[in-house]
C-alpha atoms as a PDB file:
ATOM      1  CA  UNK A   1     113.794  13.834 190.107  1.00  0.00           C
ATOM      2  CA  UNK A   2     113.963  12.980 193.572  1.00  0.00           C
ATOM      3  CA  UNK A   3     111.015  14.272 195.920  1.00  0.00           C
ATOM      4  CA  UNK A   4     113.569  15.647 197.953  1.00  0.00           C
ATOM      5  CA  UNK A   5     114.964  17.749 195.787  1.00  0.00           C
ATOM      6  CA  UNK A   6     111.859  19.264 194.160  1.00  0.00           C
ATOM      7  CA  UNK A   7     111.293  21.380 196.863  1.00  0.00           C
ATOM      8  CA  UNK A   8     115.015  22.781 196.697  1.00  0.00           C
ATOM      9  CA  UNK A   9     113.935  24.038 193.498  1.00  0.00           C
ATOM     10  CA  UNK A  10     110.651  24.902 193.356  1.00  0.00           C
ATOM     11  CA  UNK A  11     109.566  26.721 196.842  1.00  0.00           C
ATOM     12  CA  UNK A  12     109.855  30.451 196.943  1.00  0.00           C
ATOM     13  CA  UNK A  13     111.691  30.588 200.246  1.00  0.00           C
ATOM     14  CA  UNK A  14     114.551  28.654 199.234  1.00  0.00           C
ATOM     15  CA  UNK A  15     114.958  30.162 195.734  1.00  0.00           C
ATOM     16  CA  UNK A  16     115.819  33.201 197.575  1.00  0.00           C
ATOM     17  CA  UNK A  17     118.384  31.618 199.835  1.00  0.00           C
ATOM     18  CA  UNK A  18     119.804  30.920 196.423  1.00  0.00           C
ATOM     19  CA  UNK A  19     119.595  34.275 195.571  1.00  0.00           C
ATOM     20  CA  UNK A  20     121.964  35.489 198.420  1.00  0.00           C
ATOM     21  CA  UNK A  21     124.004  32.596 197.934  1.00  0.00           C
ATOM     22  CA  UNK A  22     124.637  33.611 194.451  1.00  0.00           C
ATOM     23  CA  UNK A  23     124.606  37.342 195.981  1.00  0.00           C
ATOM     24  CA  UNK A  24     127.761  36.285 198.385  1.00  0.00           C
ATOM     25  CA  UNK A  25     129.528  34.305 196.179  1.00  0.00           C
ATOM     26  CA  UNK A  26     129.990  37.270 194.139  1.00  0.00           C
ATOM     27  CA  UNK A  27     130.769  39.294 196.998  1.00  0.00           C
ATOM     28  CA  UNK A  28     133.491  36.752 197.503  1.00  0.00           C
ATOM     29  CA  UNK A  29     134.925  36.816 194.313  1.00  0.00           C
ATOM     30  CA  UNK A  30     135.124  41.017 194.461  1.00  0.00           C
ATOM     31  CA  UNK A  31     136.990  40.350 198.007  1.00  0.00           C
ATOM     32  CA  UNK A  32     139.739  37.781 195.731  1.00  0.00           C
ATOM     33  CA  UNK A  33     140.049  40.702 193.741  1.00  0.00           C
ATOM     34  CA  UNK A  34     140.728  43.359 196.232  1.00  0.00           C
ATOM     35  CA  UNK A  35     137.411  45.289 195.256  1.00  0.00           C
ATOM     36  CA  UNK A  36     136.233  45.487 198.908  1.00  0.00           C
ATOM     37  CA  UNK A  37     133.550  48.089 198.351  1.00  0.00           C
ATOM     38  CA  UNK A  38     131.653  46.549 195.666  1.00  0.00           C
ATOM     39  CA  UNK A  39     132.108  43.143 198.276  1.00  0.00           C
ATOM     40  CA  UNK A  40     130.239  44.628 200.779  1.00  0.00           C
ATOM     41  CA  UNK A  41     127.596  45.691 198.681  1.00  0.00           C
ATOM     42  CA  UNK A  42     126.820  42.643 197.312  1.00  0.00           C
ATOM     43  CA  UNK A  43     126.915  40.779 201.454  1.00  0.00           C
ATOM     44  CA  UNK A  44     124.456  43.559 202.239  1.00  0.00           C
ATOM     45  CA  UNK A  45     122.622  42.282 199.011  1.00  0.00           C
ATOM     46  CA  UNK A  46     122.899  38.601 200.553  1.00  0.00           C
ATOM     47  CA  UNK A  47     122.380  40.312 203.820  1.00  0.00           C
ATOM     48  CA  UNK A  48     118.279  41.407 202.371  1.00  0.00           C
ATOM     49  CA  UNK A  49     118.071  37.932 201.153  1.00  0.00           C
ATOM     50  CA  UNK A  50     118.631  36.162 204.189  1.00  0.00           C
ATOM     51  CA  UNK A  51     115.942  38.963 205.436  1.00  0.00           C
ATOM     52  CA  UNK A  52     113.347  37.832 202.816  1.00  0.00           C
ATOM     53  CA  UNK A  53     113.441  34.409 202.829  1.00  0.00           C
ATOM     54  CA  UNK A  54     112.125  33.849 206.764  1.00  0.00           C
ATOM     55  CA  UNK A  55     108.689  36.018 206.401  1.00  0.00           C
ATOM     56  CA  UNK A  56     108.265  34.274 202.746  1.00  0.00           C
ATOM     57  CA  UNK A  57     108.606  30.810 203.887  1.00  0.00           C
ATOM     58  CA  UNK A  58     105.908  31.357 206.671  1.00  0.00           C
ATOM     59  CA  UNK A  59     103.742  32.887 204.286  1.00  0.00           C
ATOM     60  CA  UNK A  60     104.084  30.520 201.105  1.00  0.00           C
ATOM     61  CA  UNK A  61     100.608  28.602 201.549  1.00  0.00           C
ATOM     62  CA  UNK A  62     100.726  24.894 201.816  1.00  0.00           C
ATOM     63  CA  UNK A  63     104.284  24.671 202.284  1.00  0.00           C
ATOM     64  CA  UNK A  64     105.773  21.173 203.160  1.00  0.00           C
ATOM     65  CA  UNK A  65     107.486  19.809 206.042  1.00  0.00           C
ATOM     66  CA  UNK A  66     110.266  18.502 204.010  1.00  0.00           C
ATOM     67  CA  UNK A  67     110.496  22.130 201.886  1.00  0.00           C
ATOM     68  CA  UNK A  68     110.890  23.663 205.712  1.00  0.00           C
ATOM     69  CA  UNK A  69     113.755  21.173 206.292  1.00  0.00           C
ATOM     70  CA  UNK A  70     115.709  21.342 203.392  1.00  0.00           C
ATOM     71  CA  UNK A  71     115.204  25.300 203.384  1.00  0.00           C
ATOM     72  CA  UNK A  72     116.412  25.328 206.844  1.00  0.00           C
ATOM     73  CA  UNK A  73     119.722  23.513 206.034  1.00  0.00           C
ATOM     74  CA  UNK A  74     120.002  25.785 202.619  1.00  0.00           C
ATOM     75  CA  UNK A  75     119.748  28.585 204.765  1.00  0.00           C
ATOM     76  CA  UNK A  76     122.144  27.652 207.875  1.00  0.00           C
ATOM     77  CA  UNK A  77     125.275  27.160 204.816  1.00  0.00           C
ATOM     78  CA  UNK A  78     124.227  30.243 203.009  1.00  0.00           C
ATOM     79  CA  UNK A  79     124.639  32.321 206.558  1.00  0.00           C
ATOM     80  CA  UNK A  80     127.460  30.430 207.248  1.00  0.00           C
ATOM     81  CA  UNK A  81     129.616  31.467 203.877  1.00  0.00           C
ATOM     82  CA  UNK A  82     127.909  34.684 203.619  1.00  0.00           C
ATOM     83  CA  UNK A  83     128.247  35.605 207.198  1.00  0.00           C
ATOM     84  CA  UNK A  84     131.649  33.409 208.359  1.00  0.00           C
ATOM     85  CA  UNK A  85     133.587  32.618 205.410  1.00  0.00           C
ATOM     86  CA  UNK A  86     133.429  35.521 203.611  1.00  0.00           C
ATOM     87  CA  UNK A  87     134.475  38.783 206.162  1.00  0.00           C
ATOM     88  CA  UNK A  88     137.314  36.171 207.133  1.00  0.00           C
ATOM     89  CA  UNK A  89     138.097  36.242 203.481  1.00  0.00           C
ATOM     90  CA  UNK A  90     137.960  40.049 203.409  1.00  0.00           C
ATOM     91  CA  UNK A  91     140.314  40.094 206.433  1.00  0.00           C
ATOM     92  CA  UNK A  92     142.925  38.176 204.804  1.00  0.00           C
ATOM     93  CA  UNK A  93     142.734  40.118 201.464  1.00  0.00           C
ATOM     94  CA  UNK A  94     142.890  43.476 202.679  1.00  0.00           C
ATOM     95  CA  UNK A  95     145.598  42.163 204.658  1.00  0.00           C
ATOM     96  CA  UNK A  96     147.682  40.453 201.898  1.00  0.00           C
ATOM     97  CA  UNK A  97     147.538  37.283 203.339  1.00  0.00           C
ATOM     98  CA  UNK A  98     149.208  38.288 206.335  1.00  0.00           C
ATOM     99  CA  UNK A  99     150.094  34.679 208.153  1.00  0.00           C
ATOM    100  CA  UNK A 100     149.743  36.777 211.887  1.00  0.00           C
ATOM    101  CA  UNK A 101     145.943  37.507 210.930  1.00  0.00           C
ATOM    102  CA  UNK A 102     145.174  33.804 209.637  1.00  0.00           C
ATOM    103  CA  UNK A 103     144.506  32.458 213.084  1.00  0.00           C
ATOM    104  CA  UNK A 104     141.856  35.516 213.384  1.00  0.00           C
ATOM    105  CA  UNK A 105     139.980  34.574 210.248  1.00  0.00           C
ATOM    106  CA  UNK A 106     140.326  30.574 211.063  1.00  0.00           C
ATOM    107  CA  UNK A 107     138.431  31.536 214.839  1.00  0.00           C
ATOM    108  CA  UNK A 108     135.727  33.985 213.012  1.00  0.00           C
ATOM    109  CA  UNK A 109     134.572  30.708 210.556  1.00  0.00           C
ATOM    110  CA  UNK A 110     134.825  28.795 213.407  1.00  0.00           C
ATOM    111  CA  UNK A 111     132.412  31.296 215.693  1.00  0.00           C
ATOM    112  CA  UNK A 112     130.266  31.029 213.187  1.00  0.00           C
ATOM    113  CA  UNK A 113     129.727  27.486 212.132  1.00  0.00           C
ATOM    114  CA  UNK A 114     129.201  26.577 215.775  1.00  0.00           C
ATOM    115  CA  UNK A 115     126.778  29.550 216.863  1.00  0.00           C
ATOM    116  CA  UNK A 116     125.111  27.685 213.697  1.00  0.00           C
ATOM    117  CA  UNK A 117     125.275  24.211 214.674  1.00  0.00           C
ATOM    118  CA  UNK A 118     124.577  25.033 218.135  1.00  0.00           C
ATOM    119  CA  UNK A 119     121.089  26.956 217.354  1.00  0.00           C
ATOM    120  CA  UNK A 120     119.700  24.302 214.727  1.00  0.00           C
ATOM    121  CA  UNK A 121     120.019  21.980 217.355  1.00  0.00           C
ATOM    122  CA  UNK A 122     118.945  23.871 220.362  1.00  0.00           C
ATOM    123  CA  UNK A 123     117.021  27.204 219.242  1.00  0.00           C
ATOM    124  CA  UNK A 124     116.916  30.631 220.476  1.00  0.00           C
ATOM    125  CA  UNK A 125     115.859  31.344 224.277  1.00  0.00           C
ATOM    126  CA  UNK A 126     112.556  32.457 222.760  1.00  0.00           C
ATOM    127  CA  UNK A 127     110.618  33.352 219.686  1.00  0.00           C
ATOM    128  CA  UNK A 128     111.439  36.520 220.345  1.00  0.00           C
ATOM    129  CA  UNK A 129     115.266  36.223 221.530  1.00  0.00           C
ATOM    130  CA  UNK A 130     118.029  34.792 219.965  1.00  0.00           C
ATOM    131  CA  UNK A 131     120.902  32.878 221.657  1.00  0.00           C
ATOM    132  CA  UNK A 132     124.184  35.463 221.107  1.00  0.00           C
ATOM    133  CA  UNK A 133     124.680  37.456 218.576  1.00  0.00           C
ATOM    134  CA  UNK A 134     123.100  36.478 215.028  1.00  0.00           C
ATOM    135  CA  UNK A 135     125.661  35.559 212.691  1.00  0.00           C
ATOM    136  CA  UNK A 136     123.699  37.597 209.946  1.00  0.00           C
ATOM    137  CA  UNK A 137     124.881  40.811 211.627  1.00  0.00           C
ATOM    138  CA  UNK A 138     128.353  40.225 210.776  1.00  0.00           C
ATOM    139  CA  UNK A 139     127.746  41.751 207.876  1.00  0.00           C
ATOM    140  CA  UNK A 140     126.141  44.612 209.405  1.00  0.00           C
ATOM    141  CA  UNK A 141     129.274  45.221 211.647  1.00  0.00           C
ATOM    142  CA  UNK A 142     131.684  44.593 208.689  1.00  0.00           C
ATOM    143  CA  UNK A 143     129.913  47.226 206.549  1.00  0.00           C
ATOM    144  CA  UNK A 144     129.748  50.108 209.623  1.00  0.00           C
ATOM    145  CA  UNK A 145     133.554  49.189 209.795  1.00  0.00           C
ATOM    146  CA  UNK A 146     134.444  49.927 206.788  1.00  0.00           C
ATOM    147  CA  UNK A 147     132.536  53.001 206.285  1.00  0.00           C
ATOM    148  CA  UNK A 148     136.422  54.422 208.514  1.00  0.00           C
ATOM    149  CA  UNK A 149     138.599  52.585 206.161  1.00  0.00           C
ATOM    150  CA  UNK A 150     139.264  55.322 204.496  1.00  0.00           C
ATOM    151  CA  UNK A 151     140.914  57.242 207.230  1.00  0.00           C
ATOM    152  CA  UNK A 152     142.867  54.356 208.567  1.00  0.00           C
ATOM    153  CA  UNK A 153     144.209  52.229 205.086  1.00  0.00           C
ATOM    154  CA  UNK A 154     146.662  49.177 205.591  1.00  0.00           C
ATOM    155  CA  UNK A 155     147.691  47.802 208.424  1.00  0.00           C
ATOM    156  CA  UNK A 156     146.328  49.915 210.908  1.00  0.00           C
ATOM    157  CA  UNK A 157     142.811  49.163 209.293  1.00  0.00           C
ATOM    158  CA  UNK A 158     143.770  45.538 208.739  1.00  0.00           C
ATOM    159  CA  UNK A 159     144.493  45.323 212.689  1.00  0.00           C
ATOM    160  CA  UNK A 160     141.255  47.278 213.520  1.00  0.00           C
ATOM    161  CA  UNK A 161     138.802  44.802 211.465  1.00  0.00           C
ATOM    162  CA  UNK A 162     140.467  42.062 212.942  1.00  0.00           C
ATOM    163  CA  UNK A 163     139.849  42.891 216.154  1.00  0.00           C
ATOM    164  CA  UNK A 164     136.426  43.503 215.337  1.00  0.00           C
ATOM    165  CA  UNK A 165     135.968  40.100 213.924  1.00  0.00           C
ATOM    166  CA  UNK A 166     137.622  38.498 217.011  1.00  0.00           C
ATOM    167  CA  UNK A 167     134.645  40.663 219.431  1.00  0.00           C
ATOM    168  CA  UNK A 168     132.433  39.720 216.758  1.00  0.00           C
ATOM    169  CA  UNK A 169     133.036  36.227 216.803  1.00  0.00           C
ATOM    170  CA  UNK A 170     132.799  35.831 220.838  1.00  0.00           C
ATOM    171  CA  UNK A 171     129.667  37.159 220.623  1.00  0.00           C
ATOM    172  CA  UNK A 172     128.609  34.785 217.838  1.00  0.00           C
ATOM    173  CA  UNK A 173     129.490  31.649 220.046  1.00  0.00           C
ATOM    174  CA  UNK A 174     128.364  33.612 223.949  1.00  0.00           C
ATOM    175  CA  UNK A 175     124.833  32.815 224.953  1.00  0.00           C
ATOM    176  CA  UNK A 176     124.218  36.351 225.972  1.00  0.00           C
ATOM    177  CA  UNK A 177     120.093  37.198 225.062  1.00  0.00           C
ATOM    178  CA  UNK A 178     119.833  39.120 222.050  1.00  0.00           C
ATOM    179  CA  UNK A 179     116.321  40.636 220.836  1.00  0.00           C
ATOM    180  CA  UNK A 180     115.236  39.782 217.192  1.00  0.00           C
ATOM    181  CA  UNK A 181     114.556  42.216 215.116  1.00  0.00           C
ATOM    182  CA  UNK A 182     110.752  42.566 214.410  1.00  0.00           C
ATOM    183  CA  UNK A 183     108.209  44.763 213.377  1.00  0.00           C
ATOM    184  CA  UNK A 184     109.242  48.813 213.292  1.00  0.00           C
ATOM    185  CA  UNK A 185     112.953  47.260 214.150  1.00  0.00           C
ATOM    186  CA  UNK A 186     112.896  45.104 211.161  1.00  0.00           C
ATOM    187  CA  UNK A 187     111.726  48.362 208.960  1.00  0.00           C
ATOM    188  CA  UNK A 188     114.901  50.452 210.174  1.00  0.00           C
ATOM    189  CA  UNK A 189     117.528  47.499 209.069  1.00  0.00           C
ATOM    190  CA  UNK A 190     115.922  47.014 205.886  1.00  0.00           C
ATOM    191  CA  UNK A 191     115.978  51.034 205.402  1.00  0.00           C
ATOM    192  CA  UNK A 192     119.582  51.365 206.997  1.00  0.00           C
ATOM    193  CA  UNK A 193     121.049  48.614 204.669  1.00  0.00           C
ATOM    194  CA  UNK A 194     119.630  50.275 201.989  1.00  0.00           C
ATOM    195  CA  UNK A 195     120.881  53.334 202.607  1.00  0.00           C
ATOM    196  CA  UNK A 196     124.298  51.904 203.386  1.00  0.00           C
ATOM    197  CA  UNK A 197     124.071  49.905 200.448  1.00  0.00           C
ATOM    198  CA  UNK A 198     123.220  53.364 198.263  1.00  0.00           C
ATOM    199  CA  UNK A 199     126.815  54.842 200.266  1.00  0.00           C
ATOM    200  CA  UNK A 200     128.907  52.017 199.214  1.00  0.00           C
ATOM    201  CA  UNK A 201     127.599  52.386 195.559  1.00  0.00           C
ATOM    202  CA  UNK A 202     128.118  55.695 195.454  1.00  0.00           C
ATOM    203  CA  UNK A 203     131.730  55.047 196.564  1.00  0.00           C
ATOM    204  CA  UNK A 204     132.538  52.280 194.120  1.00  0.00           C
ATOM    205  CA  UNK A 205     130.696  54.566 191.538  1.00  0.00           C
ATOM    206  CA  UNK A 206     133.343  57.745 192.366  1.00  0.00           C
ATOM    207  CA  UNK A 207     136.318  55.197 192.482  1.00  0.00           C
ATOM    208  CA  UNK A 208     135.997  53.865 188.791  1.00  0.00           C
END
């Protein structure tokens, strides 16, 4: 086994990058499948992931420089499918495929893989500040969202969440500050995700 790839296995951090990869792939597959409720559930279950894995890779004693690069990599493609790829694939699904919305979901993967690219390279504008809008809130958007879809339903939804990915992604790629969330802050998202993720299994619970 390569050294390189020994630490892609082995360190805590990035086994938990897996985890939400794993986590959003399946939330993908429920989106192919038109089961948008149980889709969201399992992003906001990537979502915690990609919560975890930062404070556990700074406090995994001993940890190599080359574990901190490859987990860094592993974690800019898991935030790029989990938070890019797959609301544009939830766009397109709800929407039937509709060709008029394809440009919107092309431009939100887009958003995101650059806002990516673009902060590996350069950073945040501080430890403390992030340079626009962190891709991993997508998901927190894309979950509030849909929390109306049942009062709006086809199209009308469809062009609602598109729009919102379209603001979304602008603020993805603008270099507007943005405070991370730390301490007490970080507390309330994990507690608001899991209360939002509690809602949407309660819903997908009552709808079987």
């Amino acid at each position: 086994m390569m050294t390189t790839t020994r630490p892609l296995l082995t360190d805590p951090a990035n086994l938990i990058t897996y985890v939400g990869l794993v986590l959003g792939s399946i939330g993908i597959y429920a989106a192919l499948n038109l089961e948008f409720e149980a889709s969201i559930l399992f992003l906001l279950a990537a979502f915690t992931a990609d919560r975890i894995d930062g404070p556990v890779a700074r406090q995994t004693a001993g940890r190599s420089k080359i574990a901190a690069a490859l987990g860094g990599i592993l974690d800019s493609v898991a935030d790029v499918i989990c938070h890019s790829v797959a609301p544009a694939l939830i766009l397109l699904c709800y929407c039937g495929l509709a060709l008029y919305l394809l440009p919107v979901a092309v431009f939100f993967i887009l958003a995101g893989t650059i806002r990516m690219a673009r902060n590996t390279v350069e950073g945040g504008y501080s430890p403390t500040t992030f340079r626009g809008l962190n891709s991993d809130n997508n998901i927190v958007i894309l979950a509030m969202v849909f929390l109306i879809e049942p009062l709006l339903r086809g199209e009308a939804f469809a062009n609602l969440l598109a729009l919102v990915l379209v603001v979304t992604g602008l603020f993805n790629l603008s270099t507007i500050p943005v405070p991370k969330v730390v301490g007490r802050g970080n507390y309330a998202m994990t507690a608001w995700t899991l209360a939002i993720g509690v809602w949407y299994g309660t819903r997908l619970g009552i709808g079987r």
